[in-house]
PDB file of N, CA and C in Angstrom:
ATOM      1  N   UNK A   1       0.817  -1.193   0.000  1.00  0.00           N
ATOM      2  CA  UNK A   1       0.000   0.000   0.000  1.00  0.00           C
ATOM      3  C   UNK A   1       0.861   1.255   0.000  1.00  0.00           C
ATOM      4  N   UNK A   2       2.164   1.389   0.800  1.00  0.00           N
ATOM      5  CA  UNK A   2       3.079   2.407   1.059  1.00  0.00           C
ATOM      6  C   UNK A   2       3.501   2.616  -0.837  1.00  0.00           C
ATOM      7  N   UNK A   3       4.021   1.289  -0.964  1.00  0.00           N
ATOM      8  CA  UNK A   3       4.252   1.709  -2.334  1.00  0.00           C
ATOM      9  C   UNK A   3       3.711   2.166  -3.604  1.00  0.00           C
ATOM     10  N   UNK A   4       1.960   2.136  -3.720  1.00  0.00           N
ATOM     11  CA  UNK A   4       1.400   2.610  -4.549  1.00  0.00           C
ATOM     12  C   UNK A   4       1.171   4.476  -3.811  1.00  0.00           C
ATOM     13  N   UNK A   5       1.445   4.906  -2.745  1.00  0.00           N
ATOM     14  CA  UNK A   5       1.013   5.746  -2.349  1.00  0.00           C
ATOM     15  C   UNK A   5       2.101   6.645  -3.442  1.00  0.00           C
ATOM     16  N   UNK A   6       3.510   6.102  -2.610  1.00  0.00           N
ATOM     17  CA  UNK A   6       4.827   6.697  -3.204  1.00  0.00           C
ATOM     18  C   UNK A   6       4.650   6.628  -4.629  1.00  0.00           C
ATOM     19  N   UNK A   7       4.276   5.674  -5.236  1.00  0.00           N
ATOM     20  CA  UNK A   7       3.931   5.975  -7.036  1.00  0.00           C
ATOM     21  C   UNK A   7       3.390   7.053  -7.351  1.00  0.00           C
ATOM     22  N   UNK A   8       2.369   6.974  -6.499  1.00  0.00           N
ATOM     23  CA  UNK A   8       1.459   7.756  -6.812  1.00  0.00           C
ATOM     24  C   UNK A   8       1.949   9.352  -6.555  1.00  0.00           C
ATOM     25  N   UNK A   9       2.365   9.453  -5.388  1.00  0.00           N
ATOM     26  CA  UNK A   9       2.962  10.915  -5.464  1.00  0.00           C
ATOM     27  C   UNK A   9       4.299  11.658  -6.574  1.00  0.00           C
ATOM     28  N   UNK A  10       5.128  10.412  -7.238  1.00  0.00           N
ATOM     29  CA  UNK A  10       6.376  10.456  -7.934  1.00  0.00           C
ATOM     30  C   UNK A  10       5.432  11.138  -9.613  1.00  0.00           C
ATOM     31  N   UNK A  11       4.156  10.238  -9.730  1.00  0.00           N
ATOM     32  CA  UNK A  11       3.480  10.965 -10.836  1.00  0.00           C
ATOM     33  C   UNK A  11       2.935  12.078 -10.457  1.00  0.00           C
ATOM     34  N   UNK A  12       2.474  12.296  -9.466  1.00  0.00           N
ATOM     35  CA  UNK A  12       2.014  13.666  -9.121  1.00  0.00           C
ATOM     36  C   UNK A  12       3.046  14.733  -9.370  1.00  0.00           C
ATOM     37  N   UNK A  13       4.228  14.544  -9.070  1.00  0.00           N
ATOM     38  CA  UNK A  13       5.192  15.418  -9.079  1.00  0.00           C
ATOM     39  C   UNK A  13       5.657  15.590 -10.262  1.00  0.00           C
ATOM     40  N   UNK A  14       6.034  14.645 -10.869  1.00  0.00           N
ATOM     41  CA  UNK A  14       6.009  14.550 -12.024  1.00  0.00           C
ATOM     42  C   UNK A  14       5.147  15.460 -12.966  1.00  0.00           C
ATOM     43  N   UNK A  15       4.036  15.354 -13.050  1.00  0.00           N
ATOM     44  CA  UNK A  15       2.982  16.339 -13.831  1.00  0.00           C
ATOM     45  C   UNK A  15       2.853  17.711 -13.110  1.00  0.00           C
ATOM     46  N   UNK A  16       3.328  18.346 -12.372  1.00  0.00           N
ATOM     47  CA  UNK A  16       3.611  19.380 -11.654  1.00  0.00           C
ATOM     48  C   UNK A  16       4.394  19.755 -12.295  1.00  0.00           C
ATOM     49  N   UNK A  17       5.697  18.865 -12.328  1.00  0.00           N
ATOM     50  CA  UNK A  17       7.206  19.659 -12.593  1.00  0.00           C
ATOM     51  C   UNK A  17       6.752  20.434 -14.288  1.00  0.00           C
ATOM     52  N   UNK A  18       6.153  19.301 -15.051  1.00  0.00           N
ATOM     53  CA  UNK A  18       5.866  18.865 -16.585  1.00  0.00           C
ATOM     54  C   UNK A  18       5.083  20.713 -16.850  1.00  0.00           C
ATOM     55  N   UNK A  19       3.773  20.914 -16.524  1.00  0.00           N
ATOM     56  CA  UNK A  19       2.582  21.851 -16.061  1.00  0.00           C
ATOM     57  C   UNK A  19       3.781  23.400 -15.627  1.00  0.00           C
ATOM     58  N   UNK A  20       5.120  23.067 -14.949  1.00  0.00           N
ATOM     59  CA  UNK A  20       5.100  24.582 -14.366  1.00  0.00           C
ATOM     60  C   UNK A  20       6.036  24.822 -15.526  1.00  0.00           C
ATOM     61  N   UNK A  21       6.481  24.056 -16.512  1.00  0.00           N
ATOM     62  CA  UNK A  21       7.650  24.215 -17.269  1.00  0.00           C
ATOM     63  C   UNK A  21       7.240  25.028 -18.214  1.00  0.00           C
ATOM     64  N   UNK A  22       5.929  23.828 -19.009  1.00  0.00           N
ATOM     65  CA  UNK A  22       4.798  25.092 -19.751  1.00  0.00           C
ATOM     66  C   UNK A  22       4.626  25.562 -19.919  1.00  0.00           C
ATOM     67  N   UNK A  23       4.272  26.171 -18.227  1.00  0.00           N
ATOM     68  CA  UNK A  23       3.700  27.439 -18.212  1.00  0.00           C
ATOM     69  C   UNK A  23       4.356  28.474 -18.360  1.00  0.00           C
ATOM     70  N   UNK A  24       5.681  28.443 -17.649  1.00  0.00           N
ATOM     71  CA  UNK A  24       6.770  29.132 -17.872  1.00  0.00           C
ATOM     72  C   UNK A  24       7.140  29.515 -19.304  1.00  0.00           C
ATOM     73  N   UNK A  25       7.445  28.840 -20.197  1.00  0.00           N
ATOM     74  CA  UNK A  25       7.477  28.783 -21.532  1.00  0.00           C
ATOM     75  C   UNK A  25       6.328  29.757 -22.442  1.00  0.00           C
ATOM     76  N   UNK A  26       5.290  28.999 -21.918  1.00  0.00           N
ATOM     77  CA  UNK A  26       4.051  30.020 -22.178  1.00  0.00           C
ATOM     78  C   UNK A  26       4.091  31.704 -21.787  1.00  0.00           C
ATOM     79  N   UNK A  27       4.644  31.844 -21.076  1.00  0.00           N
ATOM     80  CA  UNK A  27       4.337  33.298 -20.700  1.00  0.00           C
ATOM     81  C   UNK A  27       5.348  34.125 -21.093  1.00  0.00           C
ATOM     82  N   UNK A  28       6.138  33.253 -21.462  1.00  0.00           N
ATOM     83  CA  UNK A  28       7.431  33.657 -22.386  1.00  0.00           C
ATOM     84  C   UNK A  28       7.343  33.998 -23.863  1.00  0.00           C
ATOM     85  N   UNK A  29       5.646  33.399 -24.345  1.00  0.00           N
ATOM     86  CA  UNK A  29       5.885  33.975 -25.556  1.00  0.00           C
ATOM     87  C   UNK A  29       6.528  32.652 -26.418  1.00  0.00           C
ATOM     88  N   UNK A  30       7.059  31.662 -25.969  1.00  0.00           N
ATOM     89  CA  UNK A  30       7.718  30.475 -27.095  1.00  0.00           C
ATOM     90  C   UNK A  30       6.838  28.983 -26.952  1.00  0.00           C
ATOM     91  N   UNK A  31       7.064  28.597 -27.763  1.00  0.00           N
ATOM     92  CA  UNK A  31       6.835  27.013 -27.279  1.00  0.00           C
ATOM     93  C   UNK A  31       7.476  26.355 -26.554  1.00  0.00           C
ATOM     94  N   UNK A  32       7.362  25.938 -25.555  1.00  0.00           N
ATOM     95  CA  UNK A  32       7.946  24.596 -24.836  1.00  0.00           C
ATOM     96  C   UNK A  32       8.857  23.767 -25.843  1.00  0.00           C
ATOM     97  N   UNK A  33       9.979  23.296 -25.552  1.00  0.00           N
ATOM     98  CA  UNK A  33      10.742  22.457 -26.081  1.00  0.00           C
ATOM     99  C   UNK A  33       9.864  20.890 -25.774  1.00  0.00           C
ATOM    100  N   UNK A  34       9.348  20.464 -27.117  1.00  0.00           N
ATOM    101  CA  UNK A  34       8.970  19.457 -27.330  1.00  0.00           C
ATOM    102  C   UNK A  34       7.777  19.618 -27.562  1.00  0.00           C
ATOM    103  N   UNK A  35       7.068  20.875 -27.467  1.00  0.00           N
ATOM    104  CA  UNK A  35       5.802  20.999 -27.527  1.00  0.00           C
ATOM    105  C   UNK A  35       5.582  21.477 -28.936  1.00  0.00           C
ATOM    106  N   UNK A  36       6.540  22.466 -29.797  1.00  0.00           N
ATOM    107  CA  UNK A  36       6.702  23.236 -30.844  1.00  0.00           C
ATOM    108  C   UNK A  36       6.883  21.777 -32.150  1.00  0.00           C
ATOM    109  N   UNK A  37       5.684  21.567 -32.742  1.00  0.00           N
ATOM    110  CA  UNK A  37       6.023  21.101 -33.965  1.00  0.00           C
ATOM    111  C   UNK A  37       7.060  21.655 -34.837  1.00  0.00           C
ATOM    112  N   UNK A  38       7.734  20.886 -35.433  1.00  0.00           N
ATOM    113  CA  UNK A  38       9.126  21.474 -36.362  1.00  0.00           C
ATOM    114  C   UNK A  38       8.561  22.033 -37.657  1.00  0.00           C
ATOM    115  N   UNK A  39       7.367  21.106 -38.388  1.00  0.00           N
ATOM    116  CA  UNK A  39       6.292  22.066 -39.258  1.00  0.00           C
ATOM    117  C   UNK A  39       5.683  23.017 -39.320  1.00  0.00           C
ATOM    118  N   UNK A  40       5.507  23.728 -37.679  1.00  0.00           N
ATOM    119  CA  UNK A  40       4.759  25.012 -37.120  1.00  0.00           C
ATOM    120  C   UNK A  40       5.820  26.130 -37.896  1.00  0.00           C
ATOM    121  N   UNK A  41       4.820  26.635 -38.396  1.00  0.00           N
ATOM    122  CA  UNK A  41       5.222  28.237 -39.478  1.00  0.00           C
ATOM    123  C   UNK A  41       5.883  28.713 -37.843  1.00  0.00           C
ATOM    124  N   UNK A  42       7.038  29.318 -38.114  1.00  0.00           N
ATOM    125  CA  UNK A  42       7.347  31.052 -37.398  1.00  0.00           C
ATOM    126  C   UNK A  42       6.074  31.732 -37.101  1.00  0.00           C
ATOM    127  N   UNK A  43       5.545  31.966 -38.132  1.00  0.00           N
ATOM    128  CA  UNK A  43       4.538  33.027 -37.512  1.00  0.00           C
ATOM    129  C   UNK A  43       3.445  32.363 -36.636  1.00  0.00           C
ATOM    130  N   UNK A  44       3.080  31.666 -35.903  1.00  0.00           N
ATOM    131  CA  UNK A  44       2.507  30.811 -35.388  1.00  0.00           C
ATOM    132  C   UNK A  44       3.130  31.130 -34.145  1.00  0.00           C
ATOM    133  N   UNK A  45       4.632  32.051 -33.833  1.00  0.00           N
ATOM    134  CA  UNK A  45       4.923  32.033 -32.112  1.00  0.00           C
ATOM    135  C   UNK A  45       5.592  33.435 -32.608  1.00  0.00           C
ATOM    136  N   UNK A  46       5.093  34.676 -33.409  1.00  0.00           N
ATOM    137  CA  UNK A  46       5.307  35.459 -33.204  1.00  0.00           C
ATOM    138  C   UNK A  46       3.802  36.682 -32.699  1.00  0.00           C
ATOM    139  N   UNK A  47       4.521  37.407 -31.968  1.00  0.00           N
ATOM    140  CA  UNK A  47       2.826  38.608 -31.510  1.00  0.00           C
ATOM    141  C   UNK A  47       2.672  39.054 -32.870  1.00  0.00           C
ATOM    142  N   UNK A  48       1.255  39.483 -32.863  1.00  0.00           N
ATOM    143  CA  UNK A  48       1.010  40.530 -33.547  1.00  0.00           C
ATOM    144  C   UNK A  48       0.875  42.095 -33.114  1.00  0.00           C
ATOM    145  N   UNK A  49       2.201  42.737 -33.830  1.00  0.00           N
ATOM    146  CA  UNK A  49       2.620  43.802 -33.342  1.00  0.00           C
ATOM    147  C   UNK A  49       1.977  44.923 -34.133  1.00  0.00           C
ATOM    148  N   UNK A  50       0.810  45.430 -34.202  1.00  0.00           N
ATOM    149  CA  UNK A  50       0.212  46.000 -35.437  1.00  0.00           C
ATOM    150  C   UNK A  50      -1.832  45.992 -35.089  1.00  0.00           C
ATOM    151  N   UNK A  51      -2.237  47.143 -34.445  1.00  0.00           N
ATOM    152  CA  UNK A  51      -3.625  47.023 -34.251  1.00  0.00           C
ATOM    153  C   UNK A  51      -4.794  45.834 -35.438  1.00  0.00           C
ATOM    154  N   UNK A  52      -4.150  46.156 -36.692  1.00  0.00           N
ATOM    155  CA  UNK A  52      -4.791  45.595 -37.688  1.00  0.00           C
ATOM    156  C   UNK A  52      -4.384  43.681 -37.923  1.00  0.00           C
ATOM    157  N   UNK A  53      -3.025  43.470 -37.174  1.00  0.00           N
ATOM    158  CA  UNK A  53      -2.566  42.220 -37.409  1.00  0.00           C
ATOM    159  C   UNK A  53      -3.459  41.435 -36.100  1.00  0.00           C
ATOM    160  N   UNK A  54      -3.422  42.191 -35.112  1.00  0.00           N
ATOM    161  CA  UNK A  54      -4.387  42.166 -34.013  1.00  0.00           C
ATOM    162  C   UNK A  54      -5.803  41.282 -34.135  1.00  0.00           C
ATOM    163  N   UNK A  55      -6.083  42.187 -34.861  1.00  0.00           N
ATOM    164  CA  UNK A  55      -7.701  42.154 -35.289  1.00  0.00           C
ATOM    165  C   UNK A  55      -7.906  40.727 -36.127  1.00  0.00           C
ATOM    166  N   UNK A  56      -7.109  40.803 -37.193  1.00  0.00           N
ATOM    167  CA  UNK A  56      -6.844  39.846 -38.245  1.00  0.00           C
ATOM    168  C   UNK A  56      -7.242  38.044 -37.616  1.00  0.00           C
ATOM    169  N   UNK A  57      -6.145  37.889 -36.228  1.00  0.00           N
ATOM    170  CA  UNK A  57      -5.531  37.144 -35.194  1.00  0.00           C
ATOM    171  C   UNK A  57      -6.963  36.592 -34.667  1.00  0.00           C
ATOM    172  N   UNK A  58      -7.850  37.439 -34.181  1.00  0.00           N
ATOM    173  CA  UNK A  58      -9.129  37.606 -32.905  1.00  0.00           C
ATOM    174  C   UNK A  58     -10.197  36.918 -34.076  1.00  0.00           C
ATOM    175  N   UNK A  59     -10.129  37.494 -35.541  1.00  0.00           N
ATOM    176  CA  UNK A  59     -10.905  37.037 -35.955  1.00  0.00           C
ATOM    177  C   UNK A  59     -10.752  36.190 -36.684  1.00  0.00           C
ATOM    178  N   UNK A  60      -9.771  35.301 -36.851  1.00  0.00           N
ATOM    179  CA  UNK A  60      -9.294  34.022 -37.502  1.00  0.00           C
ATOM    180  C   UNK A  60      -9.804  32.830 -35.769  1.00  0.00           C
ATOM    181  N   UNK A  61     -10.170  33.340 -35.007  1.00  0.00           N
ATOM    182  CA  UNK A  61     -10.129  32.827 -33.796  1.00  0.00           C
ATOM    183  C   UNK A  61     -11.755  32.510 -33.790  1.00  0.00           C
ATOM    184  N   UNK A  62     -12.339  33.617 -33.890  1.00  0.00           N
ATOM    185  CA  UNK A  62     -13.502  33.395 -33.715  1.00  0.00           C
ATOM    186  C   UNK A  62     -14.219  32.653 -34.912  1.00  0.00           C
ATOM    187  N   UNK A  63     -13.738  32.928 -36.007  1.00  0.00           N
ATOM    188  CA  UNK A  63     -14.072  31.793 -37.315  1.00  0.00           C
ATOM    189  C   UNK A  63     -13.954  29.940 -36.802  1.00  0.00           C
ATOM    190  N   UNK A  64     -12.589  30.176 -36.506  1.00  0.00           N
ATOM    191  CA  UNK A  64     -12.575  29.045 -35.793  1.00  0.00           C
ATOM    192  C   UNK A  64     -13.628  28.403 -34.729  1.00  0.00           C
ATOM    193  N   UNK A  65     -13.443  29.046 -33.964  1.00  0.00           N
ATOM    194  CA  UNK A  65     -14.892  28.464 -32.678  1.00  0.00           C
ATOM    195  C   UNK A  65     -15.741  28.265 -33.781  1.00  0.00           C
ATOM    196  N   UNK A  66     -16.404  29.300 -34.391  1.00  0.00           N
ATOM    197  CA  UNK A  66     -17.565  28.998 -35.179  1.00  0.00           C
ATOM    198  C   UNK A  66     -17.724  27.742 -35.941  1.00  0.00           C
ATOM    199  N   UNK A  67     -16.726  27.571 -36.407  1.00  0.00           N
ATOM    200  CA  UNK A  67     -16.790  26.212 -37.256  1.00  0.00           C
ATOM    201  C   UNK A  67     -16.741  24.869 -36.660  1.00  0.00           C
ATOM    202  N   UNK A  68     -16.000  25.036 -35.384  1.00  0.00           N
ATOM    203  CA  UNK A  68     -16.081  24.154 -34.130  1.00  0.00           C
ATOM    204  C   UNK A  68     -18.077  23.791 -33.569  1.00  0.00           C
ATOM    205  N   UNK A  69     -18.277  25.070 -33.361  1.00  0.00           N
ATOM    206  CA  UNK A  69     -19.593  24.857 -33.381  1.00  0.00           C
ATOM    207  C   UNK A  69     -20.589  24.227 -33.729  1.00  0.00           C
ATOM    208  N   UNK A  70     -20.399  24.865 -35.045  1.00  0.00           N
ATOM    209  CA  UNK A  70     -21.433  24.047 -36.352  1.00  0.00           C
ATOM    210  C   UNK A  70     -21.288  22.549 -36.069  1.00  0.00           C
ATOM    211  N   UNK A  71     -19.882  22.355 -36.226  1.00  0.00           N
ATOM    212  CA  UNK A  71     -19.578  21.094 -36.310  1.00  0.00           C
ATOM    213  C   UNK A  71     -20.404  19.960 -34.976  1.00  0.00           C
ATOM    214  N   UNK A  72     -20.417  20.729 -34.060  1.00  0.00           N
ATOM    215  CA  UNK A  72     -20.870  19.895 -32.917  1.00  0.00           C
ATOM    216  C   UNK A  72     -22.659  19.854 -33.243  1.00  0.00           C
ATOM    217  N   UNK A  73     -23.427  21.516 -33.628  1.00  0.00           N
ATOM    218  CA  UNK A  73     -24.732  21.477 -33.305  1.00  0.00           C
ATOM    219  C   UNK A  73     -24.944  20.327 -34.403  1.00  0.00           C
ATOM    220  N   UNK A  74     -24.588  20.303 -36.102  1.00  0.00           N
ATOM    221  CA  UNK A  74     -25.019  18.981 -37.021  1.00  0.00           C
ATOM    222  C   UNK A  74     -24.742  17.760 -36.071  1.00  0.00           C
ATOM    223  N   UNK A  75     -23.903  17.736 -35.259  1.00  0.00           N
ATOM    224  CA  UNK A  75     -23.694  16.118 -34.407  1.00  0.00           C
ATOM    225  C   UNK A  75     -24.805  16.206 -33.640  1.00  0.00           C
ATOM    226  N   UNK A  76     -25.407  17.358 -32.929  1.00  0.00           N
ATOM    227  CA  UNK A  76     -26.650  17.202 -32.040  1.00  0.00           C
ATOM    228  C   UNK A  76     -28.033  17.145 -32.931  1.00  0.00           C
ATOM    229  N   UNK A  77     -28.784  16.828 -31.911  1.00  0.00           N
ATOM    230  CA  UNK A  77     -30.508  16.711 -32.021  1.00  0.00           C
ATOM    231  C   UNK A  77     -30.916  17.492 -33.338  1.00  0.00           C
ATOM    232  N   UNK A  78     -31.133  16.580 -34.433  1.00  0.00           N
ATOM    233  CA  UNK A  78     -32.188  17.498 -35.414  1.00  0.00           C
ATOM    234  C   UNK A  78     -32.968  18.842 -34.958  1.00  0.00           C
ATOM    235  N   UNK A  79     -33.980  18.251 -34.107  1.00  0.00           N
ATOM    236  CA  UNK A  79     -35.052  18.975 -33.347  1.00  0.00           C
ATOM    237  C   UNK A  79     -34.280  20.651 -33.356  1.00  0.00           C
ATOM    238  N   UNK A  80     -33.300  20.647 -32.154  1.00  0.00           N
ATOM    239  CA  UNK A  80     -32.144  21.652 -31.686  1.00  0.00           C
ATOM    240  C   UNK A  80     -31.383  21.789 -33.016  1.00  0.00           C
ATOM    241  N   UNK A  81     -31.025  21.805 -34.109  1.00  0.00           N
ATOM    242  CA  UNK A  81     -29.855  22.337 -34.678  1.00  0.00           C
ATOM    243  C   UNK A  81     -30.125  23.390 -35.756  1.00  0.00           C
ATOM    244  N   UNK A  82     -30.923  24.226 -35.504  1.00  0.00           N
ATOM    245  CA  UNK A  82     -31.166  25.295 -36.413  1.00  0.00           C
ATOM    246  C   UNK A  82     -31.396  26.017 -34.771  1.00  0.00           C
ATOM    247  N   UNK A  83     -31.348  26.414 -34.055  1.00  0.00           N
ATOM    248  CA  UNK A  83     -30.976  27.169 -32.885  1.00  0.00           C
ATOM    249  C   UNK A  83     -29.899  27.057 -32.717  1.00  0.00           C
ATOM    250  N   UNK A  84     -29.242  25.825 -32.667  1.00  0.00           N
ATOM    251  CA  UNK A  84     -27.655  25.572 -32.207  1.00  0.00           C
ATOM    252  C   UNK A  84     -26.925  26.611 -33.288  1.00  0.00           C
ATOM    253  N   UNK A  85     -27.051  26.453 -34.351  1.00  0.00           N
ATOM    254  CA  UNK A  85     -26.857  27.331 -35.731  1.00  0.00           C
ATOM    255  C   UNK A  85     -26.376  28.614 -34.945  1.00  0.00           C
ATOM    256  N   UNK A  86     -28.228  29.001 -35.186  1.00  0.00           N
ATOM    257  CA  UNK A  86     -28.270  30.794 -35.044  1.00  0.00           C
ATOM    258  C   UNK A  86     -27.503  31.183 -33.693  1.00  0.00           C
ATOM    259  N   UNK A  87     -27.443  30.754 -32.271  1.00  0.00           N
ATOM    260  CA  UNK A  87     -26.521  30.604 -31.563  1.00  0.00           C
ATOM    261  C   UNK A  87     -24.836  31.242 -31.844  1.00  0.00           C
ATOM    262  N   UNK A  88     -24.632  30.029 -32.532  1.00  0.00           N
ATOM    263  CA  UNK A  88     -23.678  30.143 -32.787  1.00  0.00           C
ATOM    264  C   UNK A  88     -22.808  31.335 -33.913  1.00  0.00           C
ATOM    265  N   UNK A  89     -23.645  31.120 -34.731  1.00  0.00           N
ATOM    266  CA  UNK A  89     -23.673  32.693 -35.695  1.00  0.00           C
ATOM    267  C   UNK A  89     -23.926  33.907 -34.755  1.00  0.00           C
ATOM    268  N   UNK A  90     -24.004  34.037 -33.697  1.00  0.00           N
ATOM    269  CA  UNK A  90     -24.693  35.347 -32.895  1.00  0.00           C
ATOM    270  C   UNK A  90     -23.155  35.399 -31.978  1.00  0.00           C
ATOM    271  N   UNK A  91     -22.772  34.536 -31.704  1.00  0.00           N
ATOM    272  CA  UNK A  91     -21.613  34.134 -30.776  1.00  0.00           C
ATOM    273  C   UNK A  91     -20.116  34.701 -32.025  1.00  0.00           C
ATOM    274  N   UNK A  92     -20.491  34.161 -32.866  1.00  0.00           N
ATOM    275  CA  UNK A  92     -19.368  34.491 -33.632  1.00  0.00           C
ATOM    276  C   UNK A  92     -19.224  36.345 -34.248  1.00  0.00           C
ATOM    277  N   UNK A  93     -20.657  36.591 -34.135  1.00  0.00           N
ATOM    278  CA  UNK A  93     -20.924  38.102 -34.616  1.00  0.00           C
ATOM    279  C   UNK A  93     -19.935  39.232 -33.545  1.00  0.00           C
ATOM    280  N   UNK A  94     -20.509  38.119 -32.109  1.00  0.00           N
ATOM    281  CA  UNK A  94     -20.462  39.031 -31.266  1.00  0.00           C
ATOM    282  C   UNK A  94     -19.082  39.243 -30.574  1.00  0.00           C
ATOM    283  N   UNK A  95     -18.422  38.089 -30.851  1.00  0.00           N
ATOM    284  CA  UNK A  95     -16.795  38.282 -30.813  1.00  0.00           C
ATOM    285  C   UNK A  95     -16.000  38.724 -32.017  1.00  0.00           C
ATOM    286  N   UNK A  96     -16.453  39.089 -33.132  1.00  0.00           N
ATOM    287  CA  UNK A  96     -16.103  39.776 -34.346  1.00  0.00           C
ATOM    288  C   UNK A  96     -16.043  41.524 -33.467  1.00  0.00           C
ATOM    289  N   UNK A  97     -17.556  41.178 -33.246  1.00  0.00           N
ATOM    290  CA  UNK A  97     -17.630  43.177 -32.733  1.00  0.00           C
ATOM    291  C   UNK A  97     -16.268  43.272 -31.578  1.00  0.00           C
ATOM    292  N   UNK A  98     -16.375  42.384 -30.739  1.00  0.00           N
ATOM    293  CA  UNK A  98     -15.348  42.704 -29.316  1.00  0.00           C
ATOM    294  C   UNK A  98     -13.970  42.796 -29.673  1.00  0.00           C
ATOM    295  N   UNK A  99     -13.484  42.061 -30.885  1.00  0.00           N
ATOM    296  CA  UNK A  99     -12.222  42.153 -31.423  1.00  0.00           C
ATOM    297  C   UNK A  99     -11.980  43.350 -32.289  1.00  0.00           C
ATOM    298  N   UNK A 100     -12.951  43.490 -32.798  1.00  0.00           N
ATOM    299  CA  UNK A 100     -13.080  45.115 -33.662  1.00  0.00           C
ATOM    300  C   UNK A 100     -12.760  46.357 -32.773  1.00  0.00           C
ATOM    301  N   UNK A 101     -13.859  46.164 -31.313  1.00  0.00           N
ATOM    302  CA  UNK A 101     -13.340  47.506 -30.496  1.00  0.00           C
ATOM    303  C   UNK A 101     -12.050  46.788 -29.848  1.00  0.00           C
ATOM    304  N   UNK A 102     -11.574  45.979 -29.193  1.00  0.00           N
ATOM    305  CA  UNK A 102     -10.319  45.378 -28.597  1.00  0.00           C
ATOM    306  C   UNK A 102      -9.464  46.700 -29.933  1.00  0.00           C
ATOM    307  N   UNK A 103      -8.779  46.132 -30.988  1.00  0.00           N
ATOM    308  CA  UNK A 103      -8.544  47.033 -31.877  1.00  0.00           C
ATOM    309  C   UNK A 103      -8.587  48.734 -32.062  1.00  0.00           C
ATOM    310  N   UNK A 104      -9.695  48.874 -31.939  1.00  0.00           N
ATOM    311  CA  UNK A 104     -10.034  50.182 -31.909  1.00  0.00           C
ATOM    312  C   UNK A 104      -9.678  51.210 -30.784  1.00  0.00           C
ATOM    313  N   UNK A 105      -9.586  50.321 -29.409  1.00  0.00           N
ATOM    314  CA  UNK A 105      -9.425  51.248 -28.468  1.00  0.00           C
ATOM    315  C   UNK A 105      -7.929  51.197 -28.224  1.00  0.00           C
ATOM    316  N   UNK A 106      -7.083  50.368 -28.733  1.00  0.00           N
ATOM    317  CA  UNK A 106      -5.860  50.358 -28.851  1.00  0.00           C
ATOM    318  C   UNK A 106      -4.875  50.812 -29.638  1.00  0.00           C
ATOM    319  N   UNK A 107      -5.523  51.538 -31.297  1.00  0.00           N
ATOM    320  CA  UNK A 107      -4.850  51.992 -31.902  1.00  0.00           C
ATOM    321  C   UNK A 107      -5.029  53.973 -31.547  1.00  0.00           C
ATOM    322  N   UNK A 108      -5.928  54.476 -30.802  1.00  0.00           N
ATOM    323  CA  UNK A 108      -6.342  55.653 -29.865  1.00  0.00           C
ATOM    324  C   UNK A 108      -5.117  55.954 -29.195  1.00  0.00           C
TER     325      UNK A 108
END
């Protein structure tokens, strides 16, 4: 029993150590060593330094979700998927607008 405890804490620590390295990395702006596909474009871990490259970024983002979306409401309930839809089109509108002013109040 002692010894599954001790396993058990060696993985715990383990995924701790793994999680703060990450994060570290992350806030740095780079990929983690081992995390960075060797196919990943450059521009894929550079900022966008530019109100308009900004914008560009937010709304390649929110296209995304959107299509994520869709994809799930056609997997749901007939009944539900023309709400799931409009939903989702309203969701995507409405983070278009927030990235537009995000933008706007930053190039001021």
């Amino acid at each position: 029993m002692k010894q599954a405890t001790h396993y058990r804490l060696k993985i715990a620590a383990s995924v701790i150590a793994c999680s703060l390295t990450i994060t570290a990395s992350l806030a740095q702006g780079q990929p983690a060593a081992g995390l960075a596909d060797t196919a990943d474009p450059v521009r894929w871990y550079q900022e966008d330094l530019t109100p308009n490259a900004r914008f560009q970024t937010l709304k390649k983002e929110a296209d995304a979700a959107y299509k994520e979306a869709l994809t799930e409401c056609k997997a749901g309930e007939r009944a539900t998927r023309a709400a799931c839809i409009d939903e989702a089109r309203a969701q995507q509108k409405q983070d278009i607008a927030s990235a537009r002013q995000k933008t706007q109040d930053s190039r001021r």
